[in-house]
N, C-alpha and C. Protein backbone atom coordinates (compact mmCIF):
# COMPACT_ATOMS: atom_id res chain seq x y z
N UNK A 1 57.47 103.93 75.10
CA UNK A 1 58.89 103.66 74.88
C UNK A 1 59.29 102.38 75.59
N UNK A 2 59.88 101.48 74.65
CA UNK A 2 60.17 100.21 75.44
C UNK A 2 61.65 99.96 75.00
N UNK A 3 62.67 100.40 76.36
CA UNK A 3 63.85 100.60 76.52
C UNK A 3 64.58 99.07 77.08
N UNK A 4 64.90 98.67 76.66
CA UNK A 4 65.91 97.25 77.31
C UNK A 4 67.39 97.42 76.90
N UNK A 5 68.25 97.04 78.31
CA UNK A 5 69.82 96.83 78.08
C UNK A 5 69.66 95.71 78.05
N UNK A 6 70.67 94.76 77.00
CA UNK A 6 71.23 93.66 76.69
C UNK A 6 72.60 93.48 76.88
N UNK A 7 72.94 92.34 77.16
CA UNK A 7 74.17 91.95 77.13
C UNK A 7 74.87 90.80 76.46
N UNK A 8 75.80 91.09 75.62
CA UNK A 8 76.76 90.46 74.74
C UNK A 8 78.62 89.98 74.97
N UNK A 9 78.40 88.96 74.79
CA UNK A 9 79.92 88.78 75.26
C UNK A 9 80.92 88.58 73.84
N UNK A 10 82.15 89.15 73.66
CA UNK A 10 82.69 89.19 72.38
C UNK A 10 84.25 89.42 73.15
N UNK A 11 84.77 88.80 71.84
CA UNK A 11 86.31 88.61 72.37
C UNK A 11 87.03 90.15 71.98
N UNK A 12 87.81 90.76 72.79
CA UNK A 12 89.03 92.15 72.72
C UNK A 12 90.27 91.76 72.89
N UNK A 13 90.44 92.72 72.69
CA UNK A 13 92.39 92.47 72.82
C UNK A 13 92.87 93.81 73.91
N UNK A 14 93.72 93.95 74.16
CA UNK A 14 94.23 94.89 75.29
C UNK A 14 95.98 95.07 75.72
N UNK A 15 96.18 96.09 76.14
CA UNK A 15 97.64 96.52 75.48
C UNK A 15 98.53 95.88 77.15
N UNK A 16 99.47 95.66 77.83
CA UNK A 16 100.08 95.95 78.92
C UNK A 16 101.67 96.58 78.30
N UNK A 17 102.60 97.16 79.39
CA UNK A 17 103.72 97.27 79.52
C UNK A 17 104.63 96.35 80.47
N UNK A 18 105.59 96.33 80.07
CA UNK A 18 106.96 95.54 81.16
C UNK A 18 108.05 96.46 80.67
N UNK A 19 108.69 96.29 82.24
CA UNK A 19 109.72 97.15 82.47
C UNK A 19 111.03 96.34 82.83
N UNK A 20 112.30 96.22 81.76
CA UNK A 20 113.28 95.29 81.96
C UNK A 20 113.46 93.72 81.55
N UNK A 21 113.68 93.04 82.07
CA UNK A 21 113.55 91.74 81.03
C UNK A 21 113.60 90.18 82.08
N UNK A 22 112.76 89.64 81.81
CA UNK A 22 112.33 88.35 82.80
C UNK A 22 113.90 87.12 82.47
N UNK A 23 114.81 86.98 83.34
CA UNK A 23 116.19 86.70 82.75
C UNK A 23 116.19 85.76 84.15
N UNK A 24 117.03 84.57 84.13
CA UNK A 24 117.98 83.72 85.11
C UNK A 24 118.01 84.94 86.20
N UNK A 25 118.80 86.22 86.28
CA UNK A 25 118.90 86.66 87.15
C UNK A 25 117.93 87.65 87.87
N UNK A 26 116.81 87.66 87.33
CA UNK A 26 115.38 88.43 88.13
C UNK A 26 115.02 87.07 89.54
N UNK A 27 114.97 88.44 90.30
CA UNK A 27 114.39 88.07 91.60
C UNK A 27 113.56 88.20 92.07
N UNK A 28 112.51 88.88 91.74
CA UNK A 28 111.53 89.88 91.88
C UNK A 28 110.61 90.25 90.88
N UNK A 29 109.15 89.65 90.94
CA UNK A 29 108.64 89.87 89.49
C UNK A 29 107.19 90.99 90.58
N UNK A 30 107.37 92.22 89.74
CA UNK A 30 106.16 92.97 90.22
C UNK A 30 105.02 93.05 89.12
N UNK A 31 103.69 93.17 89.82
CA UNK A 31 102.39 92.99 89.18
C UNK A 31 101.75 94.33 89.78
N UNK A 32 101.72 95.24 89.17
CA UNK A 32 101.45 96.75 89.40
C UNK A 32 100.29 97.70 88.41
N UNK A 33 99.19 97.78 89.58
CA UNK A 33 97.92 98.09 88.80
C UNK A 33 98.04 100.03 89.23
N UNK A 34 97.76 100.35 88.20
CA UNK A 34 97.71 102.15 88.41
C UNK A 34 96.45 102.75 88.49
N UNK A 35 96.49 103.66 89.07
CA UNK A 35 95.34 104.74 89.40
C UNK A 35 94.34 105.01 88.22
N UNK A 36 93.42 105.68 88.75
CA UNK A 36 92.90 106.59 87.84
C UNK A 36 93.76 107.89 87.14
N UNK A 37 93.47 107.76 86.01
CA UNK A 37 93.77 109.02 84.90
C UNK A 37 95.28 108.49 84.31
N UNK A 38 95.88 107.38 84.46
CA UNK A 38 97.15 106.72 84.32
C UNK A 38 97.41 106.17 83.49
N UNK A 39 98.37 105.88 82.27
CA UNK A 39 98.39 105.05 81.50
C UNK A 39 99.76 103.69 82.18
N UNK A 40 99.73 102.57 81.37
CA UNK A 40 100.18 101.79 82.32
C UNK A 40 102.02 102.19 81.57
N UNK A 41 102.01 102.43 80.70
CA UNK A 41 103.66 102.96 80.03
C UNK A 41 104.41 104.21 80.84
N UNK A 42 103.32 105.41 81.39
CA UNK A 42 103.64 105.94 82.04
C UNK A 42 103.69 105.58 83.65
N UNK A 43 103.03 104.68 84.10
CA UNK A 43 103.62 104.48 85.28
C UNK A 43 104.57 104.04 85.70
N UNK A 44 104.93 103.30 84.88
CA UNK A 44 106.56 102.55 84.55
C UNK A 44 107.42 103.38 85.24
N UNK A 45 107.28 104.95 85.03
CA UNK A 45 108.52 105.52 85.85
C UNK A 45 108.74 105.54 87.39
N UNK A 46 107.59 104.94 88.11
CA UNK A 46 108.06 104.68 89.44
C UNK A 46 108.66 103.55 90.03
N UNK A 47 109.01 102.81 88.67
CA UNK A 47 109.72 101.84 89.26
C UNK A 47 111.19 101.68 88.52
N UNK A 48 111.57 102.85 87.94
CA UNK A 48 112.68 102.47 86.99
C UNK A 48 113.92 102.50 88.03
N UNK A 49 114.44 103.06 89.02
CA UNK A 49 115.01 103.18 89.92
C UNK A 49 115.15 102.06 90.66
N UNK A 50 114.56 100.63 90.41
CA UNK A 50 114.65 99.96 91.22
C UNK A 50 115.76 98.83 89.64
N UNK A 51 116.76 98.05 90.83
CA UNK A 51 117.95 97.59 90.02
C UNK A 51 116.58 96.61 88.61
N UNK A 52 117.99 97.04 87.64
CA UNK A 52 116.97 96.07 86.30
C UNK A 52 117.53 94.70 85.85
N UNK A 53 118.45 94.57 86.69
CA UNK A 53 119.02 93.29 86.50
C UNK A 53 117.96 91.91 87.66
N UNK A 54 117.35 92.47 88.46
CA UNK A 54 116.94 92.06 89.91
C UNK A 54 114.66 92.21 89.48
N UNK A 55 114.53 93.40 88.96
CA UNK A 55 113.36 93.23 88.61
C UNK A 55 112.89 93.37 87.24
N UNK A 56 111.71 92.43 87.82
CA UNK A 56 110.94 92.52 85.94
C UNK A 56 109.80 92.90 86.47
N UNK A 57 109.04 94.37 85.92
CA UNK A 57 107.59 95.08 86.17
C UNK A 57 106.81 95.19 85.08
N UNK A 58 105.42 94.29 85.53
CA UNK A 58 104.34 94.09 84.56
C UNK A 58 103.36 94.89 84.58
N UNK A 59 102.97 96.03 83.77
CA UNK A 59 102.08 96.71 84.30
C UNK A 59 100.65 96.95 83.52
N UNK A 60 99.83 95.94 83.61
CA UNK A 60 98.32 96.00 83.24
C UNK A 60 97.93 97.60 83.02
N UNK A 61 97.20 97.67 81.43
CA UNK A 61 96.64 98.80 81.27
C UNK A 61 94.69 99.05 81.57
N UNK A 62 94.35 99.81 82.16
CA UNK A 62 92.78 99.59 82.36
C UNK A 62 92.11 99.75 81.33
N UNK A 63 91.04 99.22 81.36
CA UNK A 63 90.17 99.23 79.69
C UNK A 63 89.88 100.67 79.45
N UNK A 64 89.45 101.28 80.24
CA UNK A 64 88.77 102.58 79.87
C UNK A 64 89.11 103.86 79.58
N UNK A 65 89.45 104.04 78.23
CA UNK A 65 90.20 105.58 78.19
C UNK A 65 89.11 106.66 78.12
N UNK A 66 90.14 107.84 78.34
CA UNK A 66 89.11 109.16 78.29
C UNK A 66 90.14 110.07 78.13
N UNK A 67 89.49 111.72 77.70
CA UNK A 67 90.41 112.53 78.09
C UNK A 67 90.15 113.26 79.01
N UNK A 68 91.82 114.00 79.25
CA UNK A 68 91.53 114.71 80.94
C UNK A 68 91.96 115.78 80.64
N UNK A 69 90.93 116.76 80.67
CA UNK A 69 91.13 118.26 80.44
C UNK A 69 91.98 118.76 81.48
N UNK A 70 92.15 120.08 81.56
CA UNK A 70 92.04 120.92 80.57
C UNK A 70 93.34 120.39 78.53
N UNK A 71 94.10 119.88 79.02
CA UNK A 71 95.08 119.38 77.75
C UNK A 71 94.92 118.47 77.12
N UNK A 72 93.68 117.56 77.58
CA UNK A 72 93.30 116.51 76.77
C UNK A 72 94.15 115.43 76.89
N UNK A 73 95.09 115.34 77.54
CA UNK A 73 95.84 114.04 78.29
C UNK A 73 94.91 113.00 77.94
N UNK A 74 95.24 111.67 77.36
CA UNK A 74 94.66 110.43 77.42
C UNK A 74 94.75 109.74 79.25
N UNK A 75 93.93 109.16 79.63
CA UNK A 75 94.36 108.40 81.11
C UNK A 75 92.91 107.37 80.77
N UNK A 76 93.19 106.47 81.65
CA UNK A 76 92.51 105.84 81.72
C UNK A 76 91.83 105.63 83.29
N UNK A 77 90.86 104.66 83.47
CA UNK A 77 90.20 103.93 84.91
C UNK A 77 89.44 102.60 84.74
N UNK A 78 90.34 101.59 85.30
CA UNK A 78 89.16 100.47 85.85
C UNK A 78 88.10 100.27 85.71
N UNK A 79 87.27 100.67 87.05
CA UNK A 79 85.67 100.31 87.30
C UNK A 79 85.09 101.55 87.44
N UNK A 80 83.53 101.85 87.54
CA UNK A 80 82.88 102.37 88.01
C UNK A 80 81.77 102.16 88.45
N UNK A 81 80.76 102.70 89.25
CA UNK A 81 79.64 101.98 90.00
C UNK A 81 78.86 101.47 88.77
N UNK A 82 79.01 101.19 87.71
CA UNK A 82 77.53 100.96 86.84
C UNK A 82 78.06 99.90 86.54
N UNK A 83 77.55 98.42 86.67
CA UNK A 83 77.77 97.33 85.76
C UNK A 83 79.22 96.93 86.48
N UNK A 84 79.73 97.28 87.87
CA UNK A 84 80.84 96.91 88.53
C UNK A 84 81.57 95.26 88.18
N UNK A 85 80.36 94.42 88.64
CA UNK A 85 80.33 92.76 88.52
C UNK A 85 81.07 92.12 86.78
N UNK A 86 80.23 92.84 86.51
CA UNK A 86 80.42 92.68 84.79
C UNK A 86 81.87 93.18 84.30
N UNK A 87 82.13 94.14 84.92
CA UNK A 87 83.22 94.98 84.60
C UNK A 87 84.68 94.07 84.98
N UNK A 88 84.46 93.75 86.28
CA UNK A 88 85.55 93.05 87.15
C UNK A 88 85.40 91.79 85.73
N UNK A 89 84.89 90.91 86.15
CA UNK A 89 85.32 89.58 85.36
C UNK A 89 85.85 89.78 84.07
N UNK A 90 85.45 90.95 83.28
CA UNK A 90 86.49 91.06 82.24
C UNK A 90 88.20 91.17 82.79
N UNK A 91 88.40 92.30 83.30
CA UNK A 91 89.51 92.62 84.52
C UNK A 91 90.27 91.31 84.70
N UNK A 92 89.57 90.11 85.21
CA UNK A 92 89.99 89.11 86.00
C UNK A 92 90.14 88.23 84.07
N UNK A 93 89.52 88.38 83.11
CA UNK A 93 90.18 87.41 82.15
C UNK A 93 91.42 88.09 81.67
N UNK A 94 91.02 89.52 81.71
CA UNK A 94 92.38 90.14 81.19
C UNK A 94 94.01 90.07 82.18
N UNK A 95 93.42 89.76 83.18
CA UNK A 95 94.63 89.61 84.12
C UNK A 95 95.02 88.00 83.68
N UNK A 96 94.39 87.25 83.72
CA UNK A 96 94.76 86.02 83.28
C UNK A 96 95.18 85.74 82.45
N UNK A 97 95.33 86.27 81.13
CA UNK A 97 95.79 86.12 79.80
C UNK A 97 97.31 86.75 80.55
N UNK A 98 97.24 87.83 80.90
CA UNK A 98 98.86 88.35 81.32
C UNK A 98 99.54 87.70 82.03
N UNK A 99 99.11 86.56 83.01
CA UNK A 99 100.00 86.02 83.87
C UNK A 99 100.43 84.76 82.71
N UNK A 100 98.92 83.98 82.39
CA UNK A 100 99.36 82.82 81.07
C UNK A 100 100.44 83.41 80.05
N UNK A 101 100.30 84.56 79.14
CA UNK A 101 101.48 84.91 78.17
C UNK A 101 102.84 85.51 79.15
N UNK A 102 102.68 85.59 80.67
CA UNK A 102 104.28 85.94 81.19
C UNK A 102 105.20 84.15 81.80
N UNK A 103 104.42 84.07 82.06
CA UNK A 103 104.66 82.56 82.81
C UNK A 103 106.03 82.75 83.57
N UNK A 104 105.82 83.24 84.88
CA UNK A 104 106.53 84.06 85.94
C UNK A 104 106.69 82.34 86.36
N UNK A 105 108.51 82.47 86.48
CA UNK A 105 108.68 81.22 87.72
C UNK A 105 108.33 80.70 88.93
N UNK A 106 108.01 79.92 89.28
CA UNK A 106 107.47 79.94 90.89
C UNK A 106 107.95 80.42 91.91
N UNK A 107 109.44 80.35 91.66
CA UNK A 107 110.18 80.36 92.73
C UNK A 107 110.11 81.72 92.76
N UNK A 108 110.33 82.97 91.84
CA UNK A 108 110.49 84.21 91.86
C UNK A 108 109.44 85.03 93.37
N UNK A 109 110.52 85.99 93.64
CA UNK A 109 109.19 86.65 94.20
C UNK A 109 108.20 87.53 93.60
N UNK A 110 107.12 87.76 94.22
CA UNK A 110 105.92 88.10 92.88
C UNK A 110 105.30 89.36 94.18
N UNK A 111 105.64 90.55 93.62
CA UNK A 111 105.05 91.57 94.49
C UNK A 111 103.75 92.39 93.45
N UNK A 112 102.55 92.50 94.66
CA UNK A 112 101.57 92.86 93.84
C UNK A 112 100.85 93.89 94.20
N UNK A 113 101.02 94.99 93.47
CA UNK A 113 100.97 96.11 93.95
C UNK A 113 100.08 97.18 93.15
N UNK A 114 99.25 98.21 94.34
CA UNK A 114 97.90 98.86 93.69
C UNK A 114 98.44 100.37 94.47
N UNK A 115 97.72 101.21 92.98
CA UNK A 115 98.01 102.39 93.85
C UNK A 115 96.49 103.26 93.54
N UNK A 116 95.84 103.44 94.19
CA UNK A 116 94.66 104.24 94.45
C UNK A 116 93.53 103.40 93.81
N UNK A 117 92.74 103.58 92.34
CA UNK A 117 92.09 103.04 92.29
C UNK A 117 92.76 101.70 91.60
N UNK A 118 93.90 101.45 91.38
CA UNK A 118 94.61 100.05 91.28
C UNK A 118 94.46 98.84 92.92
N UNK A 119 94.35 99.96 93.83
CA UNK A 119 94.17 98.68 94.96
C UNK A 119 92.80 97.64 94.67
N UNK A 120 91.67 98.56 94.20
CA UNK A 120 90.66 97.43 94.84
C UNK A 120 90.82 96.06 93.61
N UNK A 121 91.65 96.69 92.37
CA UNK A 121 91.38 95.69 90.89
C UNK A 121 92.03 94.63 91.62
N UNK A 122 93.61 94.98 92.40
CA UNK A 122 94.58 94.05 92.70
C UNK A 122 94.28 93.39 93.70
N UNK A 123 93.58 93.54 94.66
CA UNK A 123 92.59 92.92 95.56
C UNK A 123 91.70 91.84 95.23
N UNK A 124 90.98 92.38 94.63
CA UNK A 124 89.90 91.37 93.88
C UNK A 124 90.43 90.43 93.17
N UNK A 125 91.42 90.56 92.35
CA UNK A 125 91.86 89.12 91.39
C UNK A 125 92.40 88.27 92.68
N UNK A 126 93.26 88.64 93.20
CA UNK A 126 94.19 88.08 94.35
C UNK A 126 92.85 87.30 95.43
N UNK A 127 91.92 87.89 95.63
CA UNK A 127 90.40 86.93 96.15
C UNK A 127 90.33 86.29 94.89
N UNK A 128 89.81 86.27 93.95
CA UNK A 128 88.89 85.57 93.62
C UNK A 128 89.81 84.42 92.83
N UNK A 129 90.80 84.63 92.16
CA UNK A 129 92.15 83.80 91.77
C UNK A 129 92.58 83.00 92.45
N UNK A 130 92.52 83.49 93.92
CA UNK A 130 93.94 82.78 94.97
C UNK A 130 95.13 82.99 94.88
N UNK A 131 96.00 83.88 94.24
CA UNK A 131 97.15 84.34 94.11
C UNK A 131 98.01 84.61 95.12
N UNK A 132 98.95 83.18 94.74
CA UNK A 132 100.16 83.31 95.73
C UNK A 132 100.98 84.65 95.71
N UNK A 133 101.70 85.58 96.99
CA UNK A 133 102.54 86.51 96.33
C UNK A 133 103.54 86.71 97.63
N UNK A 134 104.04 87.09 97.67
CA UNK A 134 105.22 87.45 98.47
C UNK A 134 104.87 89.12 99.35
N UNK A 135 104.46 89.82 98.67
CA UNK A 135 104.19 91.01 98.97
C UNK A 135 103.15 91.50 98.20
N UNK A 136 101.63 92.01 99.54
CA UNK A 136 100.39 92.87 98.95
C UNK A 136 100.62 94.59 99.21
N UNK A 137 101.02 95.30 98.38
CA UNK A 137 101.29 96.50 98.51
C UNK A 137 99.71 97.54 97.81
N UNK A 138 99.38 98.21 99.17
CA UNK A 138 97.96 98.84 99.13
C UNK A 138 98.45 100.43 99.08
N UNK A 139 98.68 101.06 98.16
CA UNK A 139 99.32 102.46 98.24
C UNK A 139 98.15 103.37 98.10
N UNK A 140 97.26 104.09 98.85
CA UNK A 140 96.23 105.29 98.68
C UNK A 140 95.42 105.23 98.07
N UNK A 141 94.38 103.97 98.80
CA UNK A 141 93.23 103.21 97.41
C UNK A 141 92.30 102.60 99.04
N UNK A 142 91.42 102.35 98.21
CA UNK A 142 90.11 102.09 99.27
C UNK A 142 90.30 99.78 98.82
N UNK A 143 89.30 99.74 99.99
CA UNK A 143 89.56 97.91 99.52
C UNK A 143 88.44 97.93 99.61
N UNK A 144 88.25 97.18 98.83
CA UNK A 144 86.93 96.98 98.81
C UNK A 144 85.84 96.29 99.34
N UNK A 145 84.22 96.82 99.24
CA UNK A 145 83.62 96.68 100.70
C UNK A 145 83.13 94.78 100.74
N UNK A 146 82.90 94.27 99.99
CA UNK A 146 82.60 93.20 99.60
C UNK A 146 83.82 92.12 99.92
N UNK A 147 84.89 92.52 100.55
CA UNK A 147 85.95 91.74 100.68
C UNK A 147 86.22 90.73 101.98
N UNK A 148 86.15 89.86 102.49
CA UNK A 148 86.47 89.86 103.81
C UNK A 148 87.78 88.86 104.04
N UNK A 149 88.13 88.55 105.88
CA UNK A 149 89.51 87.98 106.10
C UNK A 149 89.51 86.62 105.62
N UNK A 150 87.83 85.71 105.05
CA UNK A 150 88.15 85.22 104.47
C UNK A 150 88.65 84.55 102.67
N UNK A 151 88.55 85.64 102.05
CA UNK A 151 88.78 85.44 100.94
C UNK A 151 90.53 85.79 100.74
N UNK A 152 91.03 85.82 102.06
CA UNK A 152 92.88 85.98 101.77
C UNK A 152 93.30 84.70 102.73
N UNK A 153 92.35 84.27 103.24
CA UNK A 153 92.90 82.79 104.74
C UNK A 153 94.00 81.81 103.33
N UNK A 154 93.59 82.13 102.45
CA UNK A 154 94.86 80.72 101.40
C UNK A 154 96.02 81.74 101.37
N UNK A 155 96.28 82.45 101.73
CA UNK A 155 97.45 83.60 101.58
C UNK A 155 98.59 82.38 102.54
N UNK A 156 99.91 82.37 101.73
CA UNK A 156 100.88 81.78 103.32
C UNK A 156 101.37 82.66 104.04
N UNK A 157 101.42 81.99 105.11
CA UNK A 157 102.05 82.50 106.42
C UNK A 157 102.91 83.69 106.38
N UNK A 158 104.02 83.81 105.22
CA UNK A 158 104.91 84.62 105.18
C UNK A 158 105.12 85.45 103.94
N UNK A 159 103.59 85.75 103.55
CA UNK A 159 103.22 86.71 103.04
C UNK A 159 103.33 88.36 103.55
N UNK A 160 104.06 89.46 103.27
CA UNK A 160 103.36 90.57 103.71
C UNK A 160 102.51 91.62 103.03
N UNK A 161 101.84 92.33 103.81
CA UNK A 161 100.79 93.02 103.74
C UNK A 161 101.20 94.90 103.56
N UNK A 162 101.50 95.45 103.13
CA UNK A 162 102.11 96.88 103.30
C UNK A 162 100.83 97.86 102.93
N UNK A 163 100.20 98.81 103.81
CA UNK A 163 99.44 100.09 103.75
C UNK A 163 100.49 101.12 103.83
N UNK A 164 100.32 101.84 102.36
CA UNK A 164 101.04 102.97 102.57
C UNK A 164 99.84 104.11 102.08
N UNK A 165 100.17 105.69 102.56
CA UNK A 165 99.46 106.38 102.62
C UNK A 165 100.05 107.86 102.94
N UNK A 166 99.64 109.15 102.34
CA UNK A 166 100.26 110.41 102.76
C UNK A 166 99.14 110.60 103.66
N UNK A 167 100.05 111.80 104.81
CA UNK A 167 98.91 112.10 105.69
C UNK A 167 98.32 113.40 105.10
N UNK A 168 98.68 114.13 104.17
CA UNK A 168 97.69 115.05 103.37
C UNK A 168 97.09 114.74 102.11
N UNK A 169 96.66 113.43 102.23
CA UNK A 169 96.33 113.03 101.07
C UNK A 169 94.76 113.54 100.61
N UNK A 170 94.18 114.47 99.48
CA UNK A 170 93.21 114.91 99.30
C UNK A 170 92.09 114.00 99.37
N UNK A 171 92.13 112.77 99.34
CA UNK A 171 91.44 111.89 98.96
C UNK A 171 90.71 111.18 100.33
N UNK A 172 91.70 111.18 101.01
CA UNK A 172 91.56 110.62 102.22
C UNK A 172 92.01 111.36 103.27
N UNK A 173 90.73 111.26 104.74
CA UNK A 173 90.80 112.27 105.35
C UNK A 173 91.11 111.87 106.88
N UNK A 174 91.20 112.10 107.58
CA UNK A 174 91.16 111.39 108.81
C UNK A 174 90.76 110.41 109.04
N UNK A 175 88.99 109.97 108.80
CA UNK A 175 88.02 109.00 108.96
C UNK A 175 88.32 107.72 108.01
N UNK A 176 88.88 108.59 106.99
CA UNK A 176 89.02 107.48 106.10
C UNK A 176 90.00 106.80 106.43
N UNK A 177 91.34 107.31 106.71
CA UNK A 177 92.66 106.74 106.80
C UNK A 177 92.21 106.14 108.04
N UNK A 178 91.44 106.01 108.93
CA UNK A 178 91.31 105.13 109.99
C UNK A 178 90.73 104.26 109.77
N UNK A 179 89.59 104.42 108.67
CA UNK A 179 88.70 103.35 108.30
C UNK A 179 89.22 102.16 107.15
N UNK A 180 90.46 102.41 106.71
CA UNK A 180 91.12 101.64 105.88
C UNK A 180 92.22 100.98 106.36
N UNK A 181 92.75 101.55 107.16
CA UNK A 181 93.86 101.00 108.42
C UNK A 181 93.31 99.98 109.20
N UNK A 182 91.39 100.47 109.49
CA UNK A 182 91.19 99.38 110.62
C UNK A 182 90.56 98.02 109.30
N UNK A 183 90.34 98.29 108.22
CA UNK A 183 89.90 97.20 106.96
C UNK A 183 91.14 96.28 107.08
N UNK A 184 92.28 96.78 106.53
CA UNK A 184 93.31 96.06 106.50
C UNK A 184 93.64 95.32 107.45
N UNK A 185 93.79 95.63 108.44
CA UNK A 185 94.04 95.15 109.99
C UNK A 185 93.34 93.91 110.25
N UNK A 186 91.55 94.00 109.72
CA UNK A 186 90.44 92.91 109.81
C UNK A 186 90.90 91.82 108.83
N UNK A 187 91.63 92.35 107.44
CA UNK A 187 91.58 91.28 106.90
C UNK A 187 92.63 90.99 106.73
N UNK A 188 93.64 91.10 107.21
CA UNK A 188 95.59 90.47 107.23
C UNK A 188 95.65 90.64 108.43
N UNK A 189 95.54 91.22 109.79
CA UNK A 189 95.84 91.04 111.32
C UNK A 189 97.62 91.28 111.15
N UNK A 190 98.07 90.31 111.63
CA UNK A 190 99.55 90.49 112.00
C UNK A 190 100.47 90.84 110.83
N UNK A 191 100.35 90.22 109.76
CA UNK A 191 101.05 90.79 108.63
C UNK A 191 101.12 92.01 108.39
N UNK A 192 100.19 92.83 108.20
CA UNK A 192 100.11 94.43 108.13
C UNK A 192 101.18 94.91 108.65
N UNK A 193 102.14 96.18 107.43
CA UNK A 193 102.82 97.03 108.13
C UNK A 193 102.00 98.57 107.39
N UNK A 194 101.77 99.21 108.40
CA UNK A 194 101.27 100.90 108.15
C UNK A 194 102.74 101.50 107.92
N UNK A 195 102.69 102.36 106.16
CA UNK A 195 103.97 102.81 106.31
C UNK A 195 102.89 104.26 106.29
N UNK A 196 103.17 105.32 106.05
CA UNK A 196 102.77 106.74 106.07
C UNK A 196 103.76 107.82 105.89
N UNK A 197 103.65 109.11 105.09
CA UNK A 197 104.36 110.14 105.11
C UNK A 197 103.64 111.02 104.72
N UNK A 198 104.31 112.54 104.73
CA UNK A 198 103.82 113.86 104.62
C UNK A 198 104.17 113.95 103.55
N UNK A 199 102.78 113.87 102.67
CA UNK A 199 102.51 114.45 101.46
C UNK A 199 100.82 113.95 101.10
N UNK A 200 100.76 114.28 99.45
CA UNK A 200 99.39 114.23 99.19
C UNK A 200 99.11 112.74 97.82
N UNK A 201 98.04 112.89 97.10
CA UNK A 201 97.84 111.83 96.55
C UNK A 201 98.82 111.53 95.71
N UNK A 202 100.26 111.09 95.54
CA UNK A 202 101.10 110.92 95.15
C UNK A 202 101.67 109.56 95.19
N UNK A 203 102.39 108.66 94.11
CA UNK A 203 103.39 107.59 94.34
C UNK A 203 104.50 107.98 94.98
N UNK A 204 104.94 107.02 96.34
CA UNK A 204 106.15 107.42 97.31
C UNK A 204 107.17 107.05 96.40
N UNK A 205 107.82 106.78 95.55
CA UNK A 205 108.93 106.25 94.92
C UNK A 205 109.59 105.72 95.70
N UNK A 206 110.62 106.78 96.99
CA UNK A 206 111.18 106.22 97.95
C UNK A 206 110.37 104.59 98.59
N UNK A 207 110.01 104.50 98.75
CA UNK A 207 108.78 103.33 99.81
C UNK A 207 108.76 102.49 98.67
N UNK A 208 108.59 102.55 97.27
CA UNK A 208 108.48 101.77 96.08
C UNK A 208 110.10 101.22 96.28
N UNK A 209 111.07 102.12 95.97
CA UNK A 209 112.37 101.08 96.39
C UNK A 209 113.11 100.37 97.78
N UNK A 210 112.67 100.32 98.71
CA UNK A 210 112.54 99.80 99.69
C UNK A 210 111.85 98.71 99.93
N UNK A 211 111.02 98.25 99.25
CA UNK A 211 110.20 96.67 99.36
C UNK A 211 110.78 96.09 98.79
N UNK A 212 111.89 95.85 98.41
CA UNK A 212 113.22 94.96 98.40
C UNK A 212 114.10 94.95 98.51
């Protein structure tokens, strides 16, 4: 048996959502990557609460659907360990086509924000891009191990950094929440704020309207 994987590169297309409308009076443009099992239309609802005159929310859908029993729910996920490298650089053209077809003002603020397995996608473009932003929001997601303090040193000065996290979060346990607290810490130092509350793998909503 003579088994070989090949690889082919071919052009796709791919869906996102926005929430509200990019207008003279937006102040605030968010870039918001979602978890596993998530579609990006449904995540939309953690940010509807925040004023819609003030924000415009872009929310990248991940390539990979599946269903999620027991009801067969559609969700999707990012990456997985097989073919990671390969996987990302699609990720990183598909993020690029979304910023080229939004063409976000400069001046706006641009908050960029991951929640579980959305941190490491929003991480990685923001390395390997250089992406200016106003606010890196890391909500109950691992960073990834390949990352270090220098692939954020082009970040400016008055950038912040936000770790948020439940302290019963199933996912993360003691070791972990220390071991991601002390990641962050290595690679933003003074910027970092640790927010935290009592609950489990969940979006804080509250903490979502408060970063502006």
């Amino acid at each position: 048996m003579n088994s070989e994987e090949k690889e082919i590169t071919y052009q796709t297309s791919n869906s996102y959502s926005t929430l509200n409308m990019l207008t003279e009076a937006t102040k605030t443009v968010w870039f918001v990557c979602h978890g596993m099992g998530y579609l990006s239309r449904y995540f939309m609802r953690y940010f509807k609460d925040l004023n819609p005159e003030e924000n415009y929310i872009i929310a990248p859908q991940a390539p990979s659907k599946y269903y999620i029993q027991p009801k067969m729910h559609v969700g999707a996920n990012w990456l997985t360990r097989d073919n990671t490298k390969a996987g990302m650089q699609n990720i990183l053209n598909y993020f690029d086509s979304i910023f080229e077809a939004e063409q976000i003002p400069e001046h706006l603020n641009l908050i960029v924000f991951g929640y579980s397995q959305g941190v490491s996608v929003a991480m990685r473009y923001m390395a390997y891009r250089k992406l200016q932003c106003s606010q890196l929001v890391l909500h109950s997601g691992g960073i990834p191990k390949e990352l270090t303090a220098e692939d954020f040193e082009y970040l400016n000065t008055n950038t912040k950094v936000k770790l948020i996290y439940g302290t019963e979060d199933e996912y993360l346990d003691e070791n972990r929440i220390a071991h991601e607290t002390e990641r962050v810490k290595d690679l933003f130092g003074q910027r970092v704020t640790i927010l935290h509350f009592e609950g489990k793998h969940i979006v804080n909503v509250e903490y979502i309207n408060h970063l502006v």
